[in-house]
Protein backbone atom coordinates (compact mmCIF):
# COMPACT_ATOMS: atom_id res chain seq x y z
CA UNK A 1 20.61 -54.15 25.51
CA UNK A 2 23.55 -55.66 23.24
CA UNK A 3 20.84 -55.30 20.41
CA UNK A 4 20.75 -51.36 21.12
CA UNK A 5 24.07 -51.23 21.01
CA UNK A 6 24.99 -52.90 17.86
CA UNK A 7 22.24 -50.76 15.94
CA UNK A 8 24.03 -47.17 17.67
CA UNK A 9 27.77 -48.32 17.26
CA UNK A 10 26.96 -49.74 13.68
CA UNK A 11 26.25 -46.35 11.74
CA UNK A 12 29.45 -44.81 12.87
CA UNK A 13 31.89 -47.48 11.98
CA UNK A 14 30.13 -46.66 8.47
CA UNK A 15 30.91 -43.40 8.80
CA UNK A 16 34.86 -43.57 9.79
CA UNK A 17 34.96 -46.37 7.74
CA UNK A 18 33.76 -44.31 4.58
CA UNK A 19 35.77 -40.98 5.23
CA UNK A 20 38.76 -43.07 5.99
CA UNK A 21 38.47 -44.80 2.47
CA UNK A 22 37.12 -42.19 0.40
CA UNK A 23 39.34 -39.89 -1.65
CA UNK A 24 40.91 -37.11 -0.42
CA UNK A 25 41.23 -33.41 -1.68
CA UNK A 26 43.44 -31.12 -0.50
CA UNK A 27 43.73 -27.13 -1.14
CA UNK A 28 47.00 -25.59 -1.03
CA UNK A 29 48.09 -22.08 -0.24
CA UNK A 30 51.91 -20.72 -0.30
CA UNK A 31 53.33 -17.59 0.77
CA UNK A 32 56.89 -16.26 0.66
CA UNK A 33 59.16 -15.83 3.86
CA UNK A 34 61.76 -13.51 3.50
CA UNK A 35 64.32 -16.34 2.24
CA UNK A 36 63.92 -16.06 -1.79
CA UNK A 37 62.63 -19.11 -3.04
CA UNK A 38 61.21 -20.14 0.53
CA UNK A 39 57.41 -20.51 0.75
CA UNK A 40 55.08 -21.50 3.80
CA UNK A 41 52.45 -23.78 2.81
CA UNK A 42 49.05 -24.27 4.12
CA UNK A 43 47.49 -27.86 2.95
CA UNK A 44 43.84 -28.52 3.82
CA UNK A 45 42.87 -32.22 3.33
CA UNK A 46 39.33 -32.98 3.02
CA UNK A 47 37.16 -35.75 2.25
CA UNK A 48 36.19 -35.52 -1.80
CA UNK A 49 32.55 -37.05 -1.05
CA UNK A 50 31.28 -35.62 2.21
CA UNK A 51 33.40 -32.61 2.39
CA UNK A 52 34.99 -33.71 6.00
CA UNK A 53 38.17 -32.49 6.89
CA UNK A 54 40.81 -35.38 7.39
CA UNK A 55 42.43 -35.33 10.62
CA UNK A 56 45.62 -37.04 12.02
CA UNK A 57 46.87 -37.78 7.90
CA UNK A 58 50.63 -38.65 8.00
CA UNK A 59 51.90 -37.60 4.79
CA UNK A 60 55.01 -35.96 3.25
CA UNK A 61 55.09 -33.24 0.43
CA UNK A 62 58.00 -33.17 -2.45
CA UNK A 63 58.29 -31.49 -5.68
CA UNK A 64 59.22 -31.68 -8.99
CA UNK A 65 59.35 -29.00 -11.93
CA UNK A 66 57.41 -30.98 -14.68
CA UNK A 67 59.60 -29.39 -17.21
CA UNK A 68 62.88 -30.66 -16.33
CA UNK A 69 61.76 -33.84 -14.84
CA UNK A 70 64.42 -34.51 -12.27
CA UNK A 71 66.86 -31.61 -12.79
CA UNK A 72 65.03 -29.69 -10.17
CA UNK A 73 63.08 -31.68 -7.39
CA UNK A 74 62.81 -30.99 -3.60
CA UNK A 75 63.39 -34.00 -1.11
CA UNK A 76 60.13 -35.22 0.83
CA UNK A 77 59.43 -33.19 3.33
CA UNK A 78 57.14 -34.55 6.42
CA UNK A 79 54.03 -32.24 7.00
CA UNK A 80 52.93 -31.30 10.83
CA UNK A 81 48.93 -30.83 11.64
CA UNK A 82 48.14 -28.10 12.69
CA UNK A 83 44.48 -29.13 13.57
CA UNK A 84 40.94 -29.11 12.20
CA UNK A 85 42.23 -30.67 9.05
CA UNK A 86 45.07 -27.92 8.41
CA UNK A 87 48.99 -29.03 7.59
CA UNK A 88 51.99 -26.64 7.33
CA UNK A 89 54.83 -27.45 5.05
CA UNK A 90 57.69 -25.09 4.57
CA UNK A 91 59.12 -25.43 0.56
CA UNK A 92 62.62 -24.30 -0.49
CA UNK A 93 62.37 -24.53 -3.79
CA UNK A 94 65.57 -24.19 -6.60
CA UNK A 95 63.86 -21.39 -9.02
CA UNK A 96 60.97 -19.42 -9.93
CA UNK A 97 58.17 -21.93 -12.45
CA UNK A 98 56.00 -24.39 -12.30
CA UNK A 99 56.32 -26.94 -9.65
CA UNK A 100 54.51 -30.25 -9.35
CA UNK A 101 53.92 -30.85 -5.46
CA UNK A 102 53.25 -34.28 -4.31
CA UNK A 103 51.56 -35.20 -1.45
CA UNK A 104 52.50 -39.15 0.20
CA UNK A 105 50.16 -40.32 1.91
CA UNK A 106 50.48 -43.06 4.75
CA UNK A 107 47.54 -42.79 7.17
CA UNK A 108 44.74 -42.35 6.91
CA UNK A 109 46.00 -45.10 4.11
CA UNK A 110 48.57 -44.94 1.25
CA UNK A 111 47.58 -42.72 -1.28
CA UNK A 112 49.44 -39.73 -3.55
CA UNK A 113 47.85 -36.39 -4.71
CA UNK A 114 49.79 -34.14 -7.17
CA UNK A 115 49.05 -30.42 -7.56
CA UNK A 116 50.66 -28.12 -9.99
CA UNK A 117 51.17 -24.53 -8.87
CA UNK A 118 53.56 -21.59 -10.06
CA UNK A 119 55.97 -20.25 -7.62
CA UNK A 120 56.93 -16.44 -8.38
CA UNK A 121 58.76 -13.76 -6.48
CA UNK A 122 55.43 -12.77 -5.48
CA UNK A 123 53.83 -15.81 -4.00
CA UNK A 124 52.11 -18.99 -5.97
CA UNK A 125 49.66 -19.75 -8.29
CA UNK A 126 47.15 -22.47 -8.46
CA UNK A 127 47.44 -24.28 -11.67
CA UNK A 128 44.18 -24.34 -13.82
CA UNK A 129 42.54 -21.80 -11.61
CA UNK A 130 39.43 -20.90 -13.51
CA UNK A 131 38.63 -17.65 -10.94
CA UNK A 132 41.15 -16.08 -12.90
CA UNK A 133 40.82 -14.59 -16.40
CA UNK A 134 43.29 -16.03 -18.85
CA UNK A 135 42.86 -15.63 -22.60
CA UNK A 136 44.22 -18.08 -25.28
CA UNK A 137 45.63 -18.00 -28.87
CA UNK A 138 43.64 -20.38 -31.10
CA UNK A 139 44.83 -20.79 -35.06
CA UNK A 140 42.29 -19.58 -37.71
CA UNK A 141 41.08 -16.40 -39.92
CA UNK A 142 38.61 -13.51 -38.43
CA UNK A 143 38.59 -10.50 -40.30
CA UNK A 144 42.45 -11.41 -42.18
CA UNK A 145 43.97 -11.96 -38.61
CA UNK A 146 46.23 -15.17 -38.65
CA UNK A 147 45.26 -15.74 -35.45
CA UNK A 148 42.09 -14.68 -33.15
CA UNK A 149 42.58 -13.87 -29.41
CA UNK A 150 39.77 -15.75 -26.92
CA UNK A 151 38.70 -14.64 -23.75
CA UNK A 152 37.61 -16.61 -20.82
CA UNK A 153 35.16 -13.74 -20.76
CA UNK A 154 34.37 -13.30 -24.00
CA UNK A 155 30.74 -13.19 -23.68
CA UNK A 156 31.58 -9.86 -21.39
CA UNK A 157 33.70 -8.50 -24.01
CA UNK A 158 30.96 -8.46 -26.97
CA UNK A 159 28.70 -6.80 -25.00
CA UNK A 160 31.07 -4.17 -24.00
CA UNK A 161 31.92 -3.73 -27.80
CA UNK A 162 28.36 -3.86 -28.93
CA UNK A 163 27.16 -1.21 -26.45
């Protein structure tokens, strides 16, 4: 009987053990409220590996605006669960740009994750969101141009020029 036990009660300390020391990833979404430079945030924490969301995580969220690296920061600010893995943080921010937002961890054990978004009058931004079409300036000659414009979808644009 203890033996049947031991062999049931065994795999699932693996498995809390292993989402509780795996890394974490979280997604965050931000909309305005109608204070200017107030956003509501939406962080979902999830298990990197095994895709499990990550309940009962004490943490608190600051930012900073990487390009004036301490002019502009907002104080920790504890997040509250909201269940099933989802935390609500409201953000008053000091102006419109790039903010990095840190997430201190405590439970389920020390641990920081740092996301760069934009803040805007319209919302945020995830930083290095790849759903999105940006296009880059890259140095060089093509066809006596100092510089040549590429696309994200530039394998889209051809064929639209060749057809």
């Amino acid at each position: 009987m203890v033996l049947l036990v031991a062999v049931l009660v065994t795999p699932l300390m693996t498995l809390f053990s292993s989402i509780a020391s795996g890394k974490m990833m979280a997604e965050i979404q931000c909309k305005n409220t109608e204070e200017k430079l107030v956003y509501d945030c939406m962080i979902s924490l999830m298990d990197m590996k095994t895709s499990i969301k990550v309940k009962e995580a004490v943490f608190n969220v600051s930012a900073d605006m990487p390009s004036m690296p301490g002019a502009h920061n907002v104080k920790p600010i504890m997040a509250h669960s909201m269940g099933m893995g989802m935390y609500h943080v409201r953000l008053a921010l000091e102006m419109y740009g790039e903010w990095a937002l840190k997430l201190d961890f405590t439970k389920p054990r020390r641990d920081r994750i740092i996301k760069k978004m934009n803040f805007g009058k319209h919302g945020m931004v995830m930083k290095n969101d790849h759903k999105m079409k940006h296009n880059h300036m890259k140095e060089g000659k093509e066809k006596g141009e100092g510089k040549m414009k590429i696309s994200h979808d530039h394998g889209k644009m051809h064929k639209q020029k060749n057809d």
